[in-house]
N, C-alpha and C. Protein backbone atom coordinates (compact mmCIF):
# COMPACT_ATOMS: atom_id res chain seq x y z
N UNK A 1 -149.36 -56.03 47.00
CA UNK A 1 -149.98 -57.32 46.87
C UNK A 1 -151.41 -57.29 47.40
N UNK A 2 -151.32 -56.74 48.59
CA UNK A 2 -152.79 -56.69 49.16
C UNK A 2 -154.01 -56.11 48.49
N UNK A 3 -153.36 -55.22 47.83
CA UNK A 3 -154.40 -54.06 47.16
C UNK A 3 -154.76 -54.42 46.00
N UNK A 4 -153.58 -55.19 45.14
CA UNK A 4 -154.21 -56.05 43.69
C UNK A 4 -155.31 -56.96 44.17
N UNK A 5 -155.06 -57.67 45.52
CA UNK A 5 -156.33 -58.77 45.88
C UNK A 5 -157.35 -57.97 45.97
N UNK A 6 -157.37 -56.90 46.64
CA UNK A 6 -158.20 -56.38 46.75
C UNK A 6 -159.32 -56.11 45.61
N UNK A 7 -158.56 -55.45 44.64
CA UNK A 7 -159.19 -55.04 43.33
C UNK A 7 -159.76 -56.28 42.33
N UNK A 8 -158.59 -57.78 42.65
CA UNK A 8 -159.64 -58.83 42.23
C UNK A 8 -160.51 -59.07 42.82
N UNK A 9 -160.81 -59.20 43.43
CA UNK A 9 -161.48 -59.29 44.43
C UNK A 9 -162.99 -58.72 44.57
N UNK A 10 -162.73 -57.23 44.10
CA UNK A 10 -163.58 -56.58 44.11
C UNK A 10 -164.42 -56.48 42.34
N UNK A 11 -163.20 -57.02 41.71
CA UNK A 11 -163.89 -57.42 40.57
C UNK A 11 -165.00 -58.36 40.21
N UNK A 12 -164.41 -59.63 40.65
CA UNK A 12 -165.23 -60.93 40.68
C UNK A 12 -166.52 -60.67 41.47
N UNK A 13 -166.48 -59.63 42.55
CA UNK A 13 -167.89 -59.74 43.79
C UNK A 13 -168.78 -58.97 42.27
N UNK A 14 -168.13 -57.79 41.38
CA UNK A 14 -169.09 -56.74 40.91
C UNK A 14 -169.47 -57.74 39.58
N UNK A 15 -168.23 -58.85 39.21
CA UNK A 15 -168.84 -60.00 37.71
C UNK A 15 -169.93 -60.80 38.14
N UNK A 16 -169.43 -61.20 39.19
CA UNK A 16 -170.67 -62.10 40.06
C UNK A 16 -172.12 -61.30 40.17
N UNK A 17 -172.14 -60.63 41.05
CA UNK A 17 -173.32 -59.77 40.93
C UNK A 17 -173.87 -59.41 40.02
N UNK A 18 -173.42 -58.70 39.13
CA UNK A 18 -174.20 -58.66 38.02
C UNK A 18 -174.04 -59.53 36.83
N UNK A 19 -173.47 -60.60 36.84
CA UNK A 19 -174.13 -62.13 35.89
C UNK A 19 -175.56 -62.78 36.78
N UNK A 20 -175.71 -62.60 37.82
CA UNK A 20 -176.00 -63.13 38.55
C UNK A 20 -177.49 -62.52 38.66
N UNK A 21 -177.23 -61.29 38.50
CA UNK A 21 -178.49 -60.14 38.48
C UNK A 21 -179.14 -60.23 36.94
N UNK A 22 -178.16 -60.58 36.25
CA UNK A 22 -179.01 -60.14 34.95
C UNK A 22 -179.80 -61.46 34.40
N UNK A 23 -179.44 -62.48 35.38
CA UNK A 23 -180.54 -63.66 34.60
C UNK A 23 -181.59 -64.29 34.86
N UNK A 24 -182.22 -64.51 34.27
CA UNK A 24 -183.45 -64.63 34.61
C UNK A 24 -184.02 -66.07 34.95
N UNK A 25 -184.96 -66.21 35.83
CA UNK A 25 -185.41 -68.44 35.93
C UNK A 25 -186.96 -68.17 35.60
N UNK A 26 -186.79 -69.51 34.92
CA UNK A 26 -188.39 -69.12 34.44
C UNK A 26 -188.91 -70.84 34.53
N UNK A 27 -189.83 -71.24 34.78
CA UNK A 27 -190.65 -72.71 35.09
C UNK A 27 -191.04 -72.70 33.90
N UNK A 28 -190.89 -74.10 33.48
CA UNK A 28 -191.83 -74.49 31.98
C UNK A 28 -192.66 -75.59 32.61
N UNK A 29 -193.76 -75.71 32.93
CA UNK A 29 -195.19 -76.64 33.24
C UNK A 29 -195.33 -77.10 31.44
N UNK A 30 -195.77 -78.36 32.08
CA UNK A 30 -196.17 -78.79 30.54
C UNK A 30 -197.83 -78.83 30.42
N UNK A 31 -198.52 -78.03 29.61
CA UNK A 31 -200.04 -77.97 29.47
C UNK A 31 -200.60 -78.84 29.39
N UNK A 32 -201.33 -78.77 30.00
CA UNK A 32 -202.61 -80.10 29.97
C UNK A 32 -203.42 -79.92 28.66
N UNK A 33 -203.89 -81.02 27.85
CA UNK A 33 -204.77 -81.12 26.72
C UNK A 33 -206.22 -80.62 27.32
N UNK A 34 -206.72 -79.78 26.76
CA UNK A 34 -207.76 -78.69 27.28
C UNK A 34 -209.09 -78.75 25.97
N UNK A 35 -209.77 -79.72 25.75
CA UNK A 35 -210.80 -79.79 24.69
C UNK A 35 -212.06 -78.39 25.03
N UNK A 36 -212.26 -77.55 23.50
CA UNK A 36 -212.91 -76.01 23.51
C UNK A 36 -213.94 -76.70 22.57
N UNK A 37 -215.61 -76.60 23.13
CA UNK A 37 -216.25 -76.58 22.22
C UNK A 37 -216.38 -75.09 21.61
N UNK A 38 -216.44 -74.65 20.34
CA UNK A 38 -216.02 -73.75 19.88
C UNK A 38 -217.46 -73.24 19.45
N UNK A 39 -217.85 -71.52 19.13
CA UNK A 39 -219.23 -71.36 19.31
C UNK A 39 -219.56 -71.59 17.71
N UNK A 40 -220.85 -71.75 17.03
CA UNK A 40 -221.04 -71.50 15.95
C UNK A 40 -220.78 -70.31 15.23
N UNK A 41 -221.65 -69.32 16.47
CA UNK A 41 -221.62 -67.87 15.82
C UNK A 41 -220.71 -66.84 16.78
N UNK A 42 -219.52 -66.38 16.61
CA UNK A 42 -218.46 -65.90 17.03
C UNK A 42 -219.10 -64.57 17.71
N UNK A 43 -219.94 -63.89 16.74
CA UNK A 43 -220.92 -62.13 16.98
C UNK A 43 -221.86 -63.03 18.36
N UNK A 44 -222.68 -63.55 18.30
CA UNK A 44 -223.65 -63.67 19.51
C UNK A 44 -222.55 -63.97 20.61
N UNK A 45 -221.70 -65.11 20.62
CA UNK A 45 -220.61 -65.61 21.79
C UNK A 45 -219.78 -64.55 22.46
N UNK A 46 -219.19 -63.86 21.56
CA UNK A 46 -218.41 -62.87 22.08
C UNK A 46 -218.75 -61.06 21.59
N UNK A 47 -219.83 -61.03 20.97
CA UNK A 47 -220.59 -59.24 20.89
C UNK A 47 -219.44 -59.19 20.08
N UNK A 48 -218.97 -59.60 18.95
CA UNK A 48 -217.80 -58.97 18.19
C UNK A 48 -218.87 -59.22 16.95
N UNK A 49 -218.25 -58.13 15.74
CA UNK A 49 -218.71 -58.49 14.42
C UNK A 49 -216.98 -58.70 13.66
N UNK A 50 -217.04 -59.60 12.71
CA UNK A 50 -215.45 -60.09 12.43
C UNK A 50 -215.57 -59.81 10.88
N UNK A 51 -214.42 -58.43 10.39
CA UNK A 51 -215.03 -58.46 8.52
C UNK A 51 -213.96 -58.93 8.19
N UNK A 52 -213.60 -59.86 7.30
CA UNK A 52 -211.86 -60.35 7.12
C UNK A 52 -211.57 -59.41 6.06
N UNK A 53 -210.49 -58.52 6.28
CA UNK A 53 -210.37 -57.29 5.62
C UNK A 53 -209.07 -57.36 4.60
N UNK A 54 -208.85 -58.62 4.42
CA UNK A 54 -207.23 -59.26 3.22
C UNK A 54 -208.46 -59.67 2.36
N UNK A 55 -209.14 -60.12 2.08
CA UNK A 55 -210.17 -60.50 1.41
C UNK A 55 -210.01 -62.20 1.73
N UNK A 56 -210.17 -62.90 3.14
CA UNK A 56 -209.28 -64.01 3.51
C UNK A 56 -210.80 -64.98 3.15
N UNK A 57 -210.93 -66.19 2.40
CA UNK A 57 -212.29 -66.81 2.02
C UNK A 57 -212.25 -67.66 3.58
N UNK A 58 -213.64 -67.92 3.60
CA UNK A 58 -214.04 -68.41 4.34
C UNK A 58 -213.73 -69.89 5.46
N UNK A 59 -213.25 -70.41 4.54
CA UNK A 59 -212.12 -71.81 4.94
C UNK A 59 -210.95 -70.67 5.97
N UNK A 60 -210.45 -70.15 5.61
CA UNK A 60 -209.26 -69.67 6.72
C UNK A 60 -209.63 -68.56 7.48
N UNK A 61 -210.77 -67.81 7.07
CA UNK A 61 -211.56 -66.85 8.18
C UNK A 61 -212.06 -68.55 9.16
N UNK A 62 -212.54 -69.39 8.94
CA UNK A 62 -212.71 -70.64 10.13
C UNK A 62 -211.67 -70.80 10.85
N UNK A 63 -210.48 -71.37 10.36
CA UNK A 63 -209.27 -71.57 10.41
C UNK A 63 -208.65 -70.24 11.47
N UNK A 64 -208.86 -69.42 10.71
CA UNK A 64 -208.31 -67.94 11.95
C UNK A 64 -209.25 -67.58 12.97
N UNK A 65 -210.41 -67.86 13.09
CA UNK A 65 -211.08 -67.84 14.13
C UNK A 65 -210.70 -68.85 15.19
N UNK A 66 -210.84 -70.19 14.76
CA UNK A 66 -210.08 -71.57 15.40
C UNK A 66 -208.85 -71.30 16.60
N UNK A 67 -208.09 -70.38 15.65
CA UNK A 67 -206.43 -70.42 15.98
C UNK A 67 -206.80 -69.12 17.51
N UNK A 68 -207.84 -68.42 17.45
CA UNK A 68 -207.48 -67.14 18.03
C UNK A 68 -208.17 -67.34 19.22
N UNK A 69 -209.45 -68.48 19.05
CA UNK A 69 -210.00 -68.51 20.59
C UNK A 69 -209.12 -69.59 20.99
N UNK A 70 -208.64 -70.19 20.49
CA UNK A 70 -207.46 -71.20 21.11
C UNK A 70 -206.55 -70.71 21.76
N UNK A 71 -206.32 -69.35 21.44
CA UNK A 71 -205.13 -68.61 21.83
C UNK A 71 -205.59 -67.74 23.18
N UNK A 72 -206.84 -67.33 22.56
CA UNK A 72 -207.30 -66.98 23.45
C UNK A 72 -207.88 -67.09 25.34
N UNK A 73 -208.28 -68.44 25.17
CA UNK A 73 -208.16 -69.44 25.74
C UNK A 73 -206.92 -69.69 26.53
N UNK A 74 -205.42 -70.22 25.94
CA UNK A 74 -204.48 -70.58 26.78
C UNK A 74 -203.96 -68.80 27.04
N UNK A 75 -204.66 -68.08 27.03
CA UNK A 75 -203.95 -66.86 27.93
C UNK A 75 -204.82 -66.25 28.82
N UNK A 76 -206.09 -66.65 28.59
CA UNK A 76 -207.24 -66.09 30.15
C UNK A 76 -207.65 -67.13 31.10
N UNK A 77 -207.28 -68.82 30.38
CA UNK A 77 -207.85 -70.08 30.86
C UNK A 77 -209.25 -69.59 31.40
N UNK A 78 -210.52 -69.03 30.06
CA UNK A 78 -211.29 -68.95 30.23
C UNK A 78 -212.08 -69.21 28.63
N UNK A 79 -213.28 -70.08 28.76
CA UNK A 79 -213.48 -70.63 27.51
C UNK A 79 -215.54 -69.99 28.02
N UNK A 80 -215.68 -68.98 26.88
CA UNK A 80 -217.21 -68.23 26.74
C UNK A 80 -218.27 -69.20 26.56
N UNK A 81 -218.43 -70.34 26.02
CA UNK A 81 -218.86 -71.87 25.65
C UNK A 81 -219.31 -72.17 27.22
N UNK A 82 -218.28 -72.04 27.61
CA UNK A 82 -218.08 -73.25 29.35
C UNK A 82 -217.48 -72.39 30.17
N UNK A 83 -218.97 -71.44 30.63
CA UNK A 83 -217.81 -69.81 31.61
C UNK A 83 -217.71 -70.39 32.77
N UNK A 84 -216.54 -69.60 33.74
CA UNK A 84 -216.02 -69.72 34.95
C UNK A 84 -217.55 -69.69 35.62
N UNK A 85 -217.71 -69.95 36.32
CA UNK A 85 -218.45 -69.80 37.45
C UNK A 85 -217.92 -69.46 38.69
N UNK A 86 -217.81 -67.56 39.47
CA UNK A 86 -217.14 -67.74 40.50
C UNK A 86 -217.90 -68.09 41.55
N UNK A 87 -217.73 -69.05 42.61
CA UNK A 87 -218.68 -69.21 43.58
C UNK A 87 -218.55 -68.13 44.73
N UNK A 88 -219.80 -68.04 45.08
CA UNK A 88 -220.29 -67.21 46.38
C UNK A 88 -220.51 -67.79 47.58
N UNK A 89 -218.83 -66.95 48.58
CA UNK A 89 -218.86 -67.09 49.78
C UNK A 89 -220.64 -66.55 50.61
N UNK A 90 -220.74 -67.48 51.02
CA UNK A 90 -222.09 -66.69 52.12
C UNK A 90 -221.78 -65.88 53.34
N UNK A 91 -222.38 -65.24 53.68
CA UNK A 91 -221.96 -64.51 54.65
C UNK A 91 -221.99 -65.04 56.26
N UNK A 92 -221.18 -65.18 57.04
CA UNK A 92 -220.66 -65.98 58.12
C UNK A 92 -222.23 -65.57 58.69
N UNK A 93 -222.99 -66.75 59.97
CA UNK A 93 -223.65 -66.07 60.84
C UNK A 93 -223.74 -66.05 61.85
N UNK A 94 -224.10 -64.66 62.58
CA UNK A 94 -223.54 -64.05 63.44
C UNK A 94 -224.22 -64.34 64.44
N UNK A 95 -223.69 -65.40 65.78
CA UNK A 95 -224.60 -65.40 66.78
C UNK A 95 -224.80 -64.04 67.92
N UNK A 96 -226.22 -63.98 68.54
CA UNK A 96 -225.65 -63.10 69.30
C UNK A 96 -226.58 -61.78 69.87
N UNK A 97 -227.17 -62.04 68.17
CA UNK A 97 -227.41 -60.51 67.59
C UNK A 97 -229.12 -60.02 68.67
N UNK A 98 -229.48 -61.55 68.78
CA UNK A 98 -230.81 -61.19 69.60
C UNK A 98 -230.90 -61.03 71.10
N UNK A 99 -229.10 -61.79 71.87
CA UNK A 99 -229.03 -61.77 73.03
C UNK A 99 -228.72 -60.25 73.51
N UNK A 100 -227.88 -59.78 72.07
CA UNK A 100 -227.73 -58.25 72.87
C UNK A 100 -228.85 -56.99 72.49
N UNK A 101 -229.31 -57.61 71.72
CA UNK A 101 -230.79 -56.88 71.60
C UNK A 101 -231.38 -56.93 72.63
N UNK A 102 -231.84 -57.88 73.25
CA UNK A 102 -232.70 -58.36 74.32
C UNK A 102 -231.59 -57.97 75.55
N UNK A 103 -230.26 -57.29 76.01
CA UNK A 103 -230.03 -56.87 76.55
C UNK A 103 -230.40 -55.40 76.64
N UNK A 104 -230.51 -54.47 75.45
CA UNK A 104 -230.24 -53.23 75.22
C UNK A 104 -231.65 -53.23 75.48
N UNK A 105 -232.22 -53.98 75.30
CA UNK A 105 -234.02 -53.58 75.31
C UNK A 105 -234.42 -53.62 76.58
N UNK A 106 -233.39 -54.35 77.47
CA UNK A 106 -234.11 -54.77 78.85
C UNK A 106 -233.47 -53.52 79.62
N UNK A 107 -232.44 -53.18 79.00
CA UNK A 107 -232.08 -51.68 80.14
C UNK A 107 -233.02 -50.62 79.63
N UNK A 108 -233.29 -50.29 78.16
CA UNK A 108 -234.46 -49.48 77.75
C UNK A 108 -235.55 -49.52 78.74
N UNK A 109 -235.80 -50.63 78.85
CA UNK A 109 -237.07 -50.97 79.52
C UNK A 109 -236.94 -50.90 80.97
N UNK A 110 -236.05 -50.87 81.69
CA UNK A 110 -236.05 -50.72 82.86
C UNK A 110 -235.97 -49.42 83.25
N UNK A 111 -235.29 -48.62 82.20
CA UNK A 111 -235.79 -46.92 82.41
C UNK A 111 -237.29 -46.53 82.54
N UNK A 112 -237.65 -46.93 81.11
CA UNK A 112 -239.14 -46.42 80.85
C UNK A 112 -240.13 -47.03 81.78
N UNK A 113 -239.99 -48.78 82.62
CA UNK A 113 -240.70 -49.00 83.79
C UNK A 113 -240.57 -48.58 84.65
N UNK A 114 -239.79 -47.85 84.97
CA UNK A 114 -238.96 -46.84 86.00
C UNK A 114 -239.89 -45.32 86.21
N UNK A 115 -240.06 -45.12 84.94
CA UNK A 115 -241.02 -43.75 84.60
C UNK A 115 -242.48 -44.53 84.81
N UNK A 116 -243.12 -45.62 84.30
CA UNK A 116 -244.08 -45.74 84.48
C UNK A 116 -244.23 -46.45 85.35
N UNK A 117 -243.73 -46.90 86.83
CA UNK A 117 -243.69 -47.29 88.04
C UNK A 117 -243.87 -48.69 87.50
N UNK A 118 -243.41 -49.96 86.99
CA UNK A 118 -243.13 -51.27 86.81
C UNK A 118 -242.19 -51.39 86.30
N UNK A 119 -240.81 -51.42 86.77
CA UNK A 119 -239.34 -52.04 86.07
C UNK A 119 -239.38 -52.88 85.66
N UNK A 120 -240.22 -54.17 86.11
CA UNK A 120 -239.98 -55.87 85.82
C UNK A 120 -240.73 -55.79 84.48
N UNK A 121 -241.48 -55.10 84.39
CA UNK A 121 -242.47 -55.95 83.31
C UNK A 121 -242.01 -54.83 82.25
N UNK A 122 -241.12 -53.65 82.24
CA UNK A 122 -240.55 -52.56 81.36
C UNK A 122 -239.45 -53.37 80.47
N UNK A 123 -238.86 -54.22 81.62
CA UNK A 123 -237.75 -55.01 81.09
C UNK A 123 -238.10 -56.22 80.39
N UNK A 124 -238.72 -56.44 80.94
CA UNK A 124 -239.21 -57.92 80.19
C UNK A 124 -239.76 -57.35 78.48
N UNK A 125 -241.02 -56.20 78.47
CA UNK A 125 -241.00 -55.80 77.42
C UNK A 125 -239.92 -55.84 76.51
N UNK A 126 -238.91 -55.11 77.26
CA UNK A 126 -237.85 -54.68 76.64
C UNK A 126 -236.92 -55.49 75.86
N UNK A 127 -237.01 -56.24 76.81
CA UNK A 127 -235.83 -57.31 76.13
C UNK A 127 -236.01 -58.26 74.96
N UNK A 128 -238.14 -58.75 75.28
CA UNK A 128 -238.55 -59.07 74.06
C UNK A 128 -238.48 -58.23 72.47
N UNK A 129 -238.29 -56.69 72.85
CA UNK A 129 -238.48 -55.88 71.60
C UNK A 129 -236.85 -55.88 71.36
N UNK A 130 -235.94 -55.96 72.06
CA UNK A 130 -234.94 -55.85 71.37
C UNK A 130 -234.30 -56.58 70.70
N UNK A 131 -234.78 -58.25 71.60
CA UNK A 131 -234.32 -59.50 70.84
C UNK A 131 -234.92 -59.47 69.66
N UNK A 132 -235.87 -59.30 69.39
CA UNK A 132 -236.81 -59.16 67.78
C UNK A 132 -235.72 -58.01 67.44
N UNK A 133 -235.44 -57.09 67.37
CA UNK A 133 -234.73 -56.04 66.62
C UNK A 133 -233.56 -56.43 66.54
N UNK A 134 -232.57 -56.97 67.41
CA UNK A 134 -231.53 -57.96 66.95
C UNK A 134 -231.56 -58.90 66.18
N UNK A 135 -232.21 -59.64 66.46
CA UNK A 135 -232.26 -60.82 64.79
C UNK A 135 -232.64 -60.27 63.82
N UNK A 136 -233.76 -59.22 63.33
CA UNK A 136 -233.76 -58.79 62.11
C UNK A 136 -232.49 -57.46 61.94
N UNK A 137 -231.96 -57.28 62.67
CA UNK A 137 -231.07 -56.70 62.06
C UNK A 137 -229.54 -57.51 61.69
N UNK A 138 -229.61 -58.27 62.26
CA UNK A 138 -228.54 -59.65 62.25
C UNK A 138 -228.83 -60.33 60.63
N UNK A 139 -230.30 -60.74 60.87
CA UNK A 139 -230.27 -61.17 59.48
C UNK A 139 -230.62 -59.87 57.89
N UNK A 140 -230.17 -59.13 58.22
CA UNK A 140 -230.37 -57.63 57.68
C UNK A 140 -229.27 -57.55 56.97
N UNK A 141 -228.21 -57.66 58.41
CA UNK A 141 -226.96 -57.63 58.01
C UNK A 141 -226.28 -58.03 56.73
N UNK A 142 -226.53 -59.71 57.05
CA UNK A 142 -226.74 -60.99 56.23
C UNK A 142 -226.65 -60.53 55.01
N UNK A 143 -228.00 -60.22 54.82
CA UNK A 143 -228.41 -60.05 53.68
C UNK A 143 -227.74 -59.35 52.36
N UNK A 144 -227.12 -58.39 53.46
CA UNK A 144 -226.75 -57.19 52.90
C UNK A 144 -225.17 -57.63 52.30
N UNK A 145 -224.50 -58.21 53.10
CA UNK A 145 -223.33 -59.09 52.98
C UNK A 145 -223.28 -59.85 51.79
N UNK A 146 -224.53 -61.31 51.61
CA UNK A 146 -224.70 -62.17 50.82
C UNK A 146 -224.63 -61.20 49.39
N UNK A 147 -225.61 -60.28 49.10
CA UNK A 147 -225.88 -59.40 48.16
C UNK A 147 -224.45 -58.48 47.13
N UNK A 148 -223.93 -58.34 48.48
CA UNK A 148 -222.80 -57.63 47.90
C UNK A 148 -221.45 -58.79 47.49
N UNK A 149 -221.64 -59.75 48.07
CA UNK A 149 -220.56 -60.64 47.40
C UNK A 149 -220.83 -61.37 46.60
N UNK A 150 -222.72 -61.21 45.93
CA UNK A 150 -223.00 -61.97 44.67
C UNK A 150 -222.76 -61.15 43.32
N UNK A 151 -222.90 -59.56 43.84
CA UNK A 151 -222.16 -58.42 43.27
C UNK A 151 -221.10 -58.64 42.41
N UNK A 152 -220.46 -59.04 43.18
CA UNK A 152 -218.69 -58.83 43.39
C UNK A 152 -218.44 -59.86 42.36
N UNK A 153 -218.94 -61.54 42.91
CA UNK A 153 -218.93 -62.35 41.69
C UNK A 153 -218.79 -62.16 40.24
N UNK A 154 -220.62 -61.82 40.03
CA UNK A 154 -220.79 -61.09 38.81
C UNK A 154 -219.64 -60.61 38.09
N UNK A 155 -219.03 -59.43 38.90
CA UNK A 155 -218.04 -58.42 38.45
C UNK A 155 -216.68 -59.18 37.99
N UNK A 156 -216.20 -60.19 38.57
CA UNK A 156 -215.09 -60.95 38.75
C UNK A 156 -215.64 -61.62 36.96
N UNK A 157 -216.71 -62.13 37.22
CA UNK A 157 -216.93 -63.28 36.11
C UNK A 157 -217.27 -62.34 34.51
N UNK A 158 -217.94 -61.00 34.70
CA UNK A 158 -217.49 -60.34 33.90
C UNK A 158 -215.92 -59.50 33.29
N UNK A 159 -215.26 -59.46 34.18
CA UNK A 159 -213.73 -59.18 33.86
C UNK A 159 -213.31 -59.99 33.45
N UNK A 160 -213.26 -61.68 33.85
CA UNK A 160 -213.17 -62.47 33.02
C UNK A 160 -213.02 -63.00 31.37
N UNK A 161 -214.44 -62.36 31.38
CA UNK A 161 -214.62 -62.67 29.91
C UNK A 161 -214.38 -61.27 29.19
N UNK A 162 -214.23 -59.89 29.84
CA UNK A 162 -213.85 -58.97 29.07
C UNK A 162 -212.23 -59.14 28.70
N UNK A 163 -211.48 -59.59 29.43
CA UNK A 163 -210.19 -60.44 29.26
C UNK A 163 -210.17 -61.06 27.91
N UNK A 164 -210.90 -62.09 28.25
CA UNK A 164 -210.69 -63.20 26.51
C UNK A 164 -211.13 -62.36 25.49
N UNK A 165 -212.52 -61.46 25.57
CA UNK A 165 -212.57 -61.05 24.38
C UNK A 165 -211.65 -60.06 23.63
N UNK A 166 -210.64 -59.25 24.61
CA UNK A 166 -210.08 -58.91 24.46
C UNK A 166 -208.18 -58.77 23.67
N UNK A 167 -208.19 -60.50 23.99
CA UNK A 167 -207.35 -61.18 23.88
C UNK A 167 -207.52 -61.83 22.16
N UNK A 168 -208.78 -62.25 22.70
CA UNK A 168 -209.45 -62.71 21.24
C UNK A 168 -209.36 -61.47 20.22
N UNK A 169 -209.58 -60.64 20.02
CA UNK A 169 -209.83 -59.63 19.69
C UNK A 169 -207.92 -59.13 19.19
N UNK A 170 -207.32 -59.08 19.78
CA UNK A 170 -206.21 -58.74 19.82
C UNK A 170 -205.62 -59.45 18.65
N UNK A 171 -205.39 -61.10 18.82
CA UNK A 171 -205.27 -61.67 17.80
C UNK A 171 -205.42 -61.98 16.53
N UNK A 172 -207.03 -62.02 16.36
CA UNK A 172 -208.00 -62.04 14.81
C UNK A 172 -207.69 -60.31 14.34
N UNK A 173 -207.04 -59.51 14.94
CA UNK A 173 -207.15 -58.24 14.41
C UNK A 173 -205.76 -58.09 13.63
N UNK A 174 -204.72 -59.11 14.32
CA UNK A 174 -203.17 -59.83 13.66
C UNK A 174 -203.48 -60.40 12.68
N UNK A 175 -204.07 -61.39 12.73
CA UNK A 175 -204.34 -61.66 11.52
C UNK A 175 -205.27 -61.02 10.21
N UNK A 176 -205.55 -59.70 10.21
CA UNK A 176 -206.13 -58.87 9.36
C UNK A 176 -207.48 -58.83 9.18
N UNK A 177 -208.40 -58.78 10.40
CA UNK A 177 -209.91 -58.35 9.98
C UNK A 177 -210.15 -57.60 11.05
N UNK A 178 -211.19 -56.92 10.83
CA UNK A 178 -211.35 -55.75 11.35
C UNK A 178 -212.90 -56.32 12.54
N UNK A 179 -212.94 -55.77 13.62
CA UNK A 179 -213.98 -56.12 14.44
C UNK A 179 -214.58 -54.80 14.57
N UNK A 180 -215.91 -54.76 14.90
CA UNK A 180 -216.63 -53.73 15.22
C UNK A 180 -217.63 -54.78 16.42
């Protein structure tokens, strides 16, 4: 008796588990109405040339262009018309940078007044040249920071749109024309 429970038992844990494993949950969001001004000229907007290669007239080469940046569109939620703009974090700033300058400069300087028999006025030098060399290297820093995350932007906002055209591209090529 024990051992049949057992084996039901051990059945139902292995039906369970794997009904359980094999299915899948998926969210359905309902889309928001998303108005695309659409470009005139498809070659300047997206660097594609489009030959409709069924011999498709011009009314449904419109029509299939229509359908594909639309499509295009609800799969990058990026429209070439009206591009993303990624914004640029600035670079945090850093207090500081002239107090420890103007430290490092004032021990500099208390060596070298040391060698030239005036410590006070070695340091004082000192501390003025280092505080100047701390802030421009502080705002150096900066710079260098700001620069590289306007970089980065760029790069983001170009992947972007290599995405849609890609997408775009994918589609109008389903429907039978050839891009170069």
């Amino acid at each position: 008796m024990k051992a049949s429970i057992k084996i039901y038992a051990t059945l139902l844990l292995f039906f369970l588990t794997f009904t359980l494993a094999s299915q899948e949950t998926i969210t359905i969001t309902e889309e928001k109405k998303t108005t695309l001004k659409l470009p005139k000229d498809y070659s300047k907007t997206l660097g594609l040339f489009i030959f409709p290669s069924k011999n498709q007239d011009s009314l449904q080469q419109q029509k299939d262009l229509k359908e594909c940046y639309s499509w295009a569109y609800n799969q990058t939620k990026f429209d070439p018309m009206n591009p993303t703009k990624v914004t640029v974090k600035e670079a945090e700033k850093v207090k500081g940078g002239a107090v420890a300058g103007a430290a490092r400069g004032a021990v500099a300087g208390v060596a070298i007044g040391a060698v030239a028999g005036d410590t006070g006025d070695g340091a004082a030098i000192g501390a003025v040249t280092g505080a100047i060399r701390g802030r421009r290297a502080t705002r150096r820093a900066q710079s260098i920071q700001n620069a590289q995350n306007t970089q980065k932007a760029k790069s983001i906002e170009s992947e972007i749109k290599t995405s849609f055209v890609k997408a775009f591209s994918a589609c109008i090529k389903a429907k039978g024309y050839s891009i170069n």
